[in-house]
PDB file of N, CA and C in Angstrom:
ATOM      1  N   UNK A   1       0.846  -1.183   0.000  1.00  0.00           N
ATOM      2  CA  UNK A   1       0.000   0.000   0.000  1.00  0.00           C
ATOM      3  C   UNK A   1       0.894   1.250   0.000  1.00  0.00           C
ATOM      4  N   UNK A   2       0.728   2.072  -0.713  1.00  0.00           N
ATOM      5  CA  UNK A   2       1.312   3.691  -1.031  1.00  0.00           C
ATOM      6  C   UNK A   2       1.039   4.073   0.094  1.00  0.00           C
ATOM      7  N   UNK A   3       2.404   5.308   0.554  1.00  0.00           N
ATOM      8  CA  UNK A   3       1.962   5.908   1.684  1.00  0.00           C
ATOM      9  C   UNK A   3       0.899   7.061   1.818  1.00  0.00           C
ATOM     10  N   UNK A   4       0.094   7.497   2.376  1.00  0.00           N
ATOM     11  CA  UNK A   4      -1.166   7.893   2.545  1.00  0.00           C
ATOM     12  C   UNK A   4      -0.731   9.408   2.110  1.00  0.00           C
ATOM     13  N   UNK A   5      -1.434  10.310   1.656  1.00  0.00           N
ATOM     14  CA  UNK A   5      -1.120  11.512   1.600  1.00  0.00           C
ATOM     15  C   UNK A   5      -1.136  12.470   2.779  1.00  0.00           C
ATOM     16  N   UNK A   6      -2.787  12.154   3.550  1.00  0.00           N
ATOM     17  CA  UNK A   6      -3.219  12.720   4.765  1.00  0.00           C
ATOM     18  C   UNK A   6      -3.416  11.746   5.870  1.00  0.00           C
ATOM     19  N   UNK A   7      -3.571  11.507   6.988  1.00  0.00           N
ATOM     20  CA  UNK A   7      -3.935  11.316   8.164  1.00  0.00           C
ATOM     21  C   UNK A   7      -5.324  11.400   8.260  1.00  0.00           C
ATOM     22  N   UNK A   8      -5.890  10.129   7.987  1.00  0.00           N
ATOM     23  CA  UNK A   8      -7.140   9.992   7.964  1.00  0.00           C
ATOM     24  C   UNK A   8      -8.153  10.346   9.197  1.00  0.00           C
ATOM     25  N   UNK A   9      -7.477  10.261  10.306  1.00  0.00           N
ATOM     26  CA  UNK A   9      -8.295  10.808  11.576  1.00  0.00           C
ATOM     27  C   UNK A   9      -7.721  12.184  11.706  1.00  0.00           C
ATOM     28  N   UNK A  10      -7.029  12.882  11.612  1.00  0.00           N
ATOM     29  CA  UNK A  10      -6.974  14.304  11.883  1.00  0.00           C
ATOM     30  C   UNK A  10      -7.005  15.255  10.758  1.00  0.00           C
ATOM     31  N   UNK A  11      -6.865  14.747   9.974  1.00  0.00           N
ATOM     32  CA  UNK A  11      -7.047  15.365   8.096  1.00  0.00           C
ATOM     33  C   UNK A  11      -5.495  16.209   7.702  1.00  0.00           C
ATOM     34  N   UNK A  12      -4.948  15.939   8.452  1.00  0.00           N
ATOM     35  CA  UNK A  12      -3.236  16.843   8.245  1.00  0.00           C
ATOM     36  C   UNK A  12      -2.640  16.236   6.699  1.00  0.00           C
ATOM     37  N   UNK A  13      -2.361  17.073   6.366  1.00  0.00           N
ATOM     38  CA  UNK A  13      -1.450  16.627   5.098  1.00  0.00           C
ATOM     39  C   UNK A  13      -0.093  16.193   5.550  1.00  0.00           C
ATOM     40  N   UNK A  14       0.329  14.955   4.845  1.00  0.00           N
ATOM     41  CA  UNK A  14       1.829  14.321   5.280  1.00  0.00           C
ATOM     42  C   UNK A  14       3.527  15.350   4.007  1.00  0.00           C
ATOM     43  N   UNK A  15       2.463  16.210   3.697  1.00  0.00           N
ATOM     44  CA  UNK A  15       3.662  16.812   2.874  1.00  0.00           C
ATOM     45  C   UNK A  15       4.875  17.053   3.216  1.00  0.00           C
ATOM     46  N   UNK A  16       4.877  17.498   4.731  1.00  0.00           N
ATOM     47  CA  UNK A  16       6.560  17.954   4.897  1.00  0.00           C
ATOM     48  C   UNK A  16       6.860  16.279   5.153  1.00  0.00           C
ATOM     49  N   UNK A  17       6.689  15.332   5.198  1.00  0.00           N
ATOM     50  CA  UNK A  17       7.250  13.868   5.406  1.00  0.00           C
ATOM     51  C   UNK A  17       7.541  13.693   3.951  1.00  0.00           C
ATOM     52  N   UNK A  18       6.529  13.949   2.529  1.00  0.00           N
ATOM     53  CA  UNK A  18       7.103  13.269   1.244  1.00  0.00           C
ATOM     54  C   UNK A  18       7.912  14.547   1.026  1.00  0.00           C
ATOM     55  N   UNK A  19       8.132  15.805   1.496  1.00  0.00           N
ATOM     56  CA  UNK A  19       9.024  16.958   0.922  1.00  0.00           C
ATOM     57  C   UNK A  19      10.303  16.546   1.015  1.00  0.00           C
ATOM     58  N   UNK A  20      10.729  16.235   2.497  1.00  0.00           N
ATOM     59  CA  UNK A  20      11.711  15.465   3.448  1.00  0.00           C
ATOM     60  C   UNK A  20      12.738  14.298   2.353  1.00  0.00           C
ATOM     61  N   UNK A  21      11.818  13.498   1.780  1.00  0.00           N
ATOM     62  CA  UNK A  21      12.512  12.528   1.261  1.00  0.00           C
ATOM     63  C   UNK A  21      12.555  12.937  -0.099  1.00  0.00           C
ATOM     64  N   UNK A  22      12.219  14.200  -0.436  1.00  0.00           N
ATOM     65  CA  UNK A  22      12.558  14.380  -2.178  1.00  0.00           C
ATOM     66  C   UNK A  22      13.881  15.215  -2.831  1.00  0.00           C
ATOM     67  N   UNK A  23      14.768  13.897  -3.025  1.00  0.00           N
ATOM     68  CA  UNK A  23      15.734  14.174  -3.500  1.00  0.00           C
ATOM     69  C   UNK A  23      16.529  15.764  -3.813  1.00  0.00           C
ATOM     70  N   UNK A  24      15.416  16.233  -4.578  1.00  0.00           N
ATOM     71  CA  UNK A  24      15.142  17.754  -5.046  1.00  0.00           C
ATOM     72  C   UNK A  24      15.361  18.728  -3.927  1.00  0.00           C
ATOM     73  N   UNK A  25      14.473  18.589  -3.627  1.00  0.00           N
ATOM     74  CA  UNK A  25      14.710  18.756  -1.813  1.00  0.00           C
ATOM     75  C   UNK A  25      15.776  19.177  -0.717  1.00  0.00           C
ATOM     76  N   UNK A  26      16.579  17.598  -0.784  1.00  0.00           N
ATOM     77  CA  UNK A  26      17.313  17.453  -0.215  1.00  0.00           C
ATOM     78  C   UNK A  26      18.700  18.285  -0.608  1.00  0.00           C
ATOM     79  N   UNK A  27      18.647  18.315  -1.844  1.00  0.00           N
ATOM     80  CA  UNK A  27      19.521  18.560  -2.699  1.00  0.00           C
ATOM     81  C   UNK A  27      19.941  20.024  -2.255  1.00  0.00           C
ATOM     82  N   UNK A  28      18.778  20.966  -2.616  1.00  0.00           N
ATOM     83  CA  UNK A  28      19.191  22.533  -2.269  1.00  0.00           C
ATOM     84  C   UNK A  28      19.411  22.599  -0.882  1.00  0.00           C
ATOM     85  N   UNK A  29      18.788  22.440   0.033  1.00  0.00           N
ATOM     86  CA  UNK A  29      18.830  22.376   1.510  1.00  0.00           C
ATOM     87  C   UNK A  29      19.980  22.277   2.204  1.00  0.00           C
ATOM     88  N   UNK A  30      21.052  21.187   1.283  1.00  0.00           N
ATOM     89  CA  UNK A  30      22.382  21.032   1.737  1.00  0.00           C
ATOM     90  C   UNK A  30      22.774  22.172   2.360  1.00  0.00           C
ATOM     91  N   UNK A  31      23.069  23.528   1.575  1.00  0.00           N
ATOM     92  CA  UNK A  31      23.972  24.649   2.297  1.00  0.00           C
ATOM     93  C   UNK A  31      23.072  25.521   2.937  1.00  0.00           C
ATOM     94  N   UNK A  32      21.152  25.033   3.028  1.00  0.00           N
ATOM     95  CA  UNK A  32      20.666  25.916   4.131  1.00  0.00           C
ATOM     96  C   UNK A  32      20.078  27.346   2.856  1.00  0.00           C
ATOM     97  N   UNK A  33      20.897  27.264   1.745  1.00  0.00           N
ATOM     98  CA  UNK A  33      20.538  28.729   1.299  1.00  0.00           C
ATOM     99  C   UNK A  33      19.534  28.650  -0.738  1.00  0.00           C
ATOM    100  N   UNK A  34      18.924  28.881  -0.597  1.00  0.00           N
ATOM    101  CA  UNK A  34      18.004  28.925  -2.143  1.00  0.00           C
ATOM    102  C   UNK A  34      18.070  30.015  -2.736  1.00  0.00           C
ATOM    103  N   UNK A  35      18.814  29.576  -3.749  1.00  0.00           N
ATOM    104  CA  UNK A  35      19.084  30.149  -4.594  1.00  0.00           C
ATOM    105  C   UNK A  35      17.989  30.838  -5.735  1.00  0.00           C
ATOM    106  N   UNK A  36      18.150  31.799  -6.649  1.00  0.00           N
ATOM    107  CA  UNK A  36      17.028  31.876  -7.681  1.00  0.00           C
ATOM    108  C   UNK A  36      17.219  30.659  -8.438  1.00  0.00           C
ATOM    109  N   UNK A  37      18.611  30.437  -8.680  1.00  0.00           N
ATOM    110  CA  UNK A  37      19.221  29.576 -10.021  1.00  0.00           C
ATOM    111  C   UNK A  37      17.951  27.937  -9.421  1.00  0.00           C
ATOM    112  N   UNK A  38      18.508  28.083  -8.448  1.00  0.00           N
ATOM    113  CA  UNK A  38      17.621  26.566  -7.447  1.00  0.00           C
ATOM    114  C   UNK A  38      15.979  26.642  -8.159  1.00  0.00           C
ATOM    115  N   UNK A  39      15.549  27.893  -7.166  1.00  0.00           N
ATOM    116  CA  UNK A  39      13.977  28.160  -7.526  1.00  0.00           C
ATOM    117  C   UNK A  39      13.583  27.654  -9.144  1.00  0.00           C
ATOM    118  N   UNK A  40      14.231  28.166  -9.875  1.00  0.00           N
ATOM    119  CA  UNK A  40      14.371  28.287 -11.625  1.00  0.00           C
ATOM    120  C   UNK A  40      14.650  26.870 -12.137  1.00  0.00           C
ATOM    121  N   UNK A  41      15.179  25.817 -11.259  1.00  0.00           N
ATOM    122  CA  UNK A  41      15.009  24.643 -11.890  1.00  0.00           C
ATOM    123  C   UNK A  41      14.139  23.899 -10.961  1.00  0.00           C
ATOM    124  N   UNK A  42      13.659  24.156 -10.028  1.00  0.00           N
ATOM    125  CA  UNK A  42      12.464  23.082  -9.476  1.00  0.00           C
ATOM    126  C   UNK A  42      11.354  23.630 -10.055  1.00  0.00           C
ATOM    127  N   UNK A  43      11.129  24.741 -10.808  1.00  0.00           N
ATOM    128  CA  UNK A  43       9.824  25.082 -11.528  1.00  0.00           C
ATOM    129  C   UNK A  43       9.534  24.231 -12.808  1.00  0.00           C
ATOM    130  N   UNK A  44      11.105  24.257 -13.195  1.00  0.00           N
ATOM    131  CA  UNK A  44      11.200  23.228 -14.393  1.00  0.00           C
ATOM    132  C   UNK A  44      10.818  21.723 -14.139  1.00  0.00           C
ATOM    133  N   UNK A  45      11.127  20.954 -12.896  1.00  0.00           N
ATOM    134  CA  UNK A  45      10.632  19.790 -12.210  1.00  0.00           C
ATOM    135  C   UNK A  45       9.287  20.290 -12.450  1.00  0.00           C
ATOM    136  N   UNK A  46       8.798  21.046 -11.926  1.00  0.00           N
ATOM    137  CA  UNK A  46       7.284  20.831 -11.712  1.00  0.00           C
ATOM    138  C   UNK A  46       6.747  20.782 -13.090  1.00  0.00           C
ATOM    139  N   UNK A  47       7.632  22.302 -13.904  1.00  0.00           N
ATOM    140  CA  UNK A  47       6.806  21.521 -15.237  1.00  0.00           C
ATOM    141  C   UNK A  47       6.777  20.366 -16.058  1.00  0.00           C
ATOM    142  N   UNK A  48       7.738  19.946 -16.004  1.00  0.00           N
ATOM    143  CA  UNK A  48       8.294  18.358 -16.517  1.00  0.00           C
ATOM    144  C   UNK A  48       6.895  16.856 -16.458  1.00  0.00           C
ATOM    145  N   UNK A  49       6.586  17.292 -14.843  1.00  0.00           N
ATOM    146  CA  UNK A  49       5.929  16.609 -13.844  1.00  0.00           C
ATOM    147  C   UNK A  49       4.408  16.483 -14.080  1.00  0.00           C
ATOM    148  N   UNK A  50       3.965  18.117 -14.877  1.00  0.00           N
ATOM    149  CA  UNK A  50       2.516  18.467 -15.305  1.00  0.00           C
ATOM    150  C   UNK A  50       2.148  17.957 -16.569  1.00  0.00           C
ATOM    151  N   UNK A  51       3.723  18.075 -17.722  1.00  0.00           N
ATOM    152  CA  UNK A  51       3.533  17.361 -18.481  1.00  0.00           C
ATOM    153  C   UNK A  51       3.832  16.078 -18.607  1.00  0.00           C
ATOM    154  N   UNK A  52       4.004  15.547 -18.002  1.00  0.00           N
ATOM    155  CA  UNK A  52       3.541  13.477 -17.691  1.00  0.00           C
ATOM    156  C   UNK A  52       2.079  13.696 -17.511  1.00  0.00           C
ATOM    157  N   UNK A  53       1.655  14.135 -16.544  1.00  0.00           N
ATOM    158  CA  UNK A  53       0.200  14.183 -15.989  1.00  0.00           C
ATOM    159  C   UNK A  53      -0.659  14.529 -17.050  1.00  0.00           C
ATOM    160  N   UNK A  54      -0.208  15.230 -17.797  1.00  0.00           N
ATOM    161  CA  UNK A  54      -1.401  15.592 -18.959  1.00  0.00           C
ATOM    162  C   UNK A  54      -0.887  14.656 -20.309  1.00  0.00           C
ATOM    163  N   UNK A  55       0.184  13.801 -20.359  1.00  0.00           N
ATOM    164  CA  UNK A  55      -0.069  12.892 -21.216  1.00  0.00           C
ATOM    165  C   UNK A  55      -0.430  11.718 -21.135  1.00  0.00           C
ATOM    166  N   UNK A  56      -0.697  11.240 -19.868  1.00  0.00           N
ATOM    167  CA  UNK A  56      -1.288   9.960 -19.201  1.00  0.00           C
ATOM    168  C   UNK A  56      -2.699  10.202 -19.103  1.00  0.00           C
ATOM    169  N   UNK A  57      -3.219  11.425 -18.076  1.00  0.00           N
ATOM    170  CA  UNK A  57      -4.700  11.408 -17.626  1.00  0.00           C
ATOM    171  C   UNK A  57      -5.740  11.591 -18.925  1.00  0.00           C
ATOM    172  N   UNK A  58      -6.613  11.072 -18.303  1.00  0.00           N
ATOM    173  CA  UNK A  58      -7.635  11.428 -18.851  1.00  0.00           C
ATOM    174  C   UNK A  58      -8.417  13.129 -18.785  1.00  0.00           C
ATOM    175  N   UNK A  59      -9.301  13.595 -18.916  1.00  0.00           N
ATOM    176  CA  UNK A  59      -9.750  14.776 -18.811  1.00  0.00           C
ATOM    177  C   UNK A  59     -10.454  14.473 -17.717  1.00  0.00           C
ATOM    178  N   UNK A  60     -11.063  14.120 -17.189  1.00  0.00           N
ATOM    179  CA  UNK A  60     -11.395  14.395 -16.121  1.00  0.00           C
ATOM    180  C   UNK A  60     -10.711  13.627 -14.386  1.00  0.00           C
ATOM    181  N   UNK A  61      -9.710  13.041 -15.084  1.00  0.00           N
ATOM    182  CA  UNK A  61      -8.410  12.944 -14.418  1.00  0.00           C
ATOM    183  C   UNK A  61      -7.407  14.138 -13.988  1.00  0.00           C
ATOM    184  N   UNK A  62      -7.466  14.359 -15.052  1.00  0.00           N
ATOM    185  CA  UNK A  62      -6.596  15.947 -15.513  1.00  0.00           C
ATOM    186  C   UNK A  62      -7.182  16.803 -14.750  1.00  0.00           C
ATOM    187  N   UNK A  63      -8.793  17.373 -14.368  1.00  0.00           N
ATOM    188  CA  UNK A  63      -9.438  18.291 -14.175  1.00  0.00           C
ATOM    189  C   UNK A  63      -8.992  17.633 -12.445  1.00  0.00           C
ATOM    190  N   UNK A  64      -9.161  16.418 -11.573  1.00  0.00           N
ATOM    191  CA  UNK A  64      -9.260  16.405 -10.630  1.00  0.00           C
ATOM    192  C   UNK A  64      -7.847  16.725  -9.750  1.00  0.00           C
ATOM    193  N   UNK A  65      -6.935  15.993 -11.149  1.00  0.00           N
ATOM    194  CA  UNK A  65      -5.443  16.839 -10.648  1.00  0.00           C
ATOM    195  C   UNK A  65      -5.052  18.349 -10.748  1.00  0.00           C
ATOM    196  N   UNK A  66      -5.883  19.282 -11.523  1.00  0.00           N
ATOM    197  CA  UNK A  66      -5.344  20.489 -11.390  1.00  0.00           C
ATOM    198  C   UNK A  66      -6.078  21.461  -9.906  1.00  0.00           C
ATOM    199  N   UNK A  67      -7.280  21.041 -10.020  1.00  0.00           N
ATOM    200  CA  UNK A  67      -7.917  21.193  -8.753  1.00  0.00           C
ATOM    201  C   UNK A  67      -7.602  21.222  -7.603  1.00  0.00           C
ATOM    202  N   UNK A  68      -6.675  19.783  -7.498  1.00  0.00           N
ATOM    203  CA  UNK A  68      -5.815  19.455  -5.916  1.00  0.00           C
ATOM    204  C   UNK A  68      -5.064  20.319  -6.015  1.00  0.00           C
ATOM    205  N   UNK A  69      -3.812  20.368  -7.055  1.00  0.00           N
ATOM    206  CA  UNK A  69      -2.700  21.290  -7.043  1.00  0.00           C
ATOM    207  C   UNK A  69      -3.226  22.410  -7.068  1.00  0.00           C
ATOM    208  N   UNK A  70      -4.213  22.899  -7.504  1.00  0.00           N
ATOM    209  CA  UNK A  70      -4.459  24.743  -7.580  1.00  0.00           C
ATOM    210  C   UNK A  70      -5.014  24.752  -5.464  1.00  0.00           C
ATOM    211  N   UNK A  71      -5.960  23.246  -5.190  1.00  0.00           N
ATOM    212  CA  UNK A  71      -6.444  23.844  -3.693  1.00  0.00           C
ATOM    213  C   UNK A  71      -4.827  23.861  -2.898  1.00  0.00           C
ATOM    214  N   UNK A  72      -3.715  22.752  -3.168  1.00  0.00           N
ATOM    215  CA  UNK A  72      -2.647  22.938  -2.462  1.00  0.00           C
ATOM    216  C   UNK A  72      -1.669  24.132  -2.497  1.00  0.00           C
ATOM    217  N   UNK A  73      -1.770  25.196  -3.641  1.00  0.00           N
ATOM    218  CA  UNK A  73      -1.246  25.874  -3.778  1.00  0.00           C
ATOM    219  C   UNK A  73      -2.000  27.184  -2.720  1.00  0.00           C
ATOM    220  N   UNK A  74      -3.349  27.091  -3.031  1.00  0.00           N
ATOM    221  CA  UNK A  74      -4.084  27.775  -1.936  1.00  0.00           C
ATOM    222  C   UNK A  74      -3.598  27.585  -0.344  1.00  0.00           C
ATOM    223  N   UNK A  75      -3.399  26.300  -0.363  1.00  0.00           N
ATOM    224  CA  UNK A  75      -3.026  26.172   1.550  1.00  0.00           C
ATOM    225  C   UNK A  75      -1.573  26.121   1.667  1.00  0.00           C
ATOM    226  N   UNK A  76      -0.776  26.026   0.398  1.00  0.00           N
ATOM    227  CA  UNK A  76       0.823  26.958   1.174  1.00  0.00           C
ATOM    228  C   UNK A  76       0.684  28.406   0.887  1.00  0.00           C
ATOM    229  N   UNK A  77       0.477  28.877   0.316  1.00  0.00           N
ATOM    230  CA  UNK A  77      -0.423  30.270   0.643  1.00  0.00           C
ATOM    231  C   UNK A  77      -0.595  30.957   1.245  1.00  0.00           C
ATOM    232  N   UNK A  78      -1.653  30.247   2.178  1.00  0.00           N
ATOM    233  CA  UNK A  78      -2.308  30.576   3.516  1.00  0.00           C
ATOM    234  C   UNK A  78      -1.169  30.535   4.284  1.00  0.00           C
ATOM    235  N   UNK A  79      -0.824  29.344   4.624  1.00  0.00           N
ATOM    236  CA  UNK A  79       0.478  29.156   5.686  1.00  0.00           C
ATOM    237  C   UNK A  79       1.405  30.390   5.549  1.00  0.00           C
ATOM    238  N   UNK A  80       1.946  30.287   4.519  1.00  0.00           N
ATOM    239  CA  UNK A  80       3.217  31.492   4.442  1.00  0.00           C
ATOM    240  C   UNK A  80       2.694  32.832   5.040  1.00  0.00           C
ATOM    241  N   UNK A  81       1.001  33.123   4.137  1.00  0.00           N
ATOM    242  CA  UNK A  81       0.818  34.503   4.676  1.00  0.00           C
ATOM    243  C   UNK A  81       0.669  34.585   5.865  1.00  0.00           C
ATOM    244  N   UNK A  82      -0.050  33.203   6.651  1.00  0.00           N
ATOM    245  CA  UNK A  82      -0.057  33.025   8.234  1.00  0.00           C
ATOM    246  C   UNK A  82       1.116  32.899   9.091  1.00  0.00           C
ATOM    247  N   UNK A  83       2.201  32.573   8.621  1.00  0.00           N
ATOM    248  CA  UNK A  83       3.548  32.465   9.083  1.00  0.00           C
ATOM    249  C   UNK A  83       4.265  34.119   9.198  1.00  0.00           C
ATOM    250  N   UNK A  84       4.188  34.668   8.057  1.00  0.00           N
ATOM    251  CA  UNK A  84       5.037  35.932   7.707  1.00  0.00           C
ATOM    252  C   UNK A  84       4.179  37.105   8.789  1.00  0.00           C
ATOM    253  N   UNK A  85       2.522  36.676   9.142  1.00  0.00           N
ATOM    254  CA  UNK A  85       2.189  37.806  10.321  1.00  0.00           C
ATOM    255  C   UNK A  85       2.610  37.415  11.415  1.00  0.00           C
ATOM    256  N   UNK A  86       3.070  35.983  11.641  1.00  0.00           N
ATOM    257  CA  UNK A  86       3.360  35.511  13.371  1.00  0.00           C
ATOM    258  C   UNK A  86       5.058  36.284  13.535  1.00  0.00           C
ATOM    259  N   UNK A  87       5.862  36.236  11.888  1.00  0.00           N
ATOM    260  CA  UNK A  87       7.052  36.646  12.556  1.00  0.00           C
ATOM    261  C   UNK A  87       7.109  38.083  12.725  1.00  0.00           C
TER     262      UNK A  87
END
């Protein structure tokens, strides 16, 4: 069985656990500091990533994956803007 995305009794997303183990990830993190050059190629990952997804799914596959990613983009979002008033 795949590991779960969320925590079925508390509804938490397990993202910083699959962030943790992604190579990509790991990779910039080494010296602590992110770069633009960094930023500028994990955008390229992501696009790479959208286009698999849209040559496999179906359309209304497609529609349920852009949905998640547009609501997940909404809740790091939130966080950051909720983070940046606590500091």
């Amino acid at each position: 069985m795949p590991e779960p995305w969320y925590d079925p009794e508390s509804g938490y997303l397990h993202l910083d656990a699959y962030v943790a183990k992604r190579p990509s990830y790991r990779k910039v993190m080494e010296d602590g500091h992110v770069s633009e050059e960094e930023v500028a190629e994990q955008a390229g990952r992501v696009i790479a990533r959208l286009k698999d997804v849209e040559a496999i799914a179906d359309p209304a596959a497609r529609k349920v994956a852009i949905d998640a990613l547009c609501e997940m983009a909404v809740l790091y979002t939130l966080e950051r803007h909720r983070h940046d008033k606590v500091m």
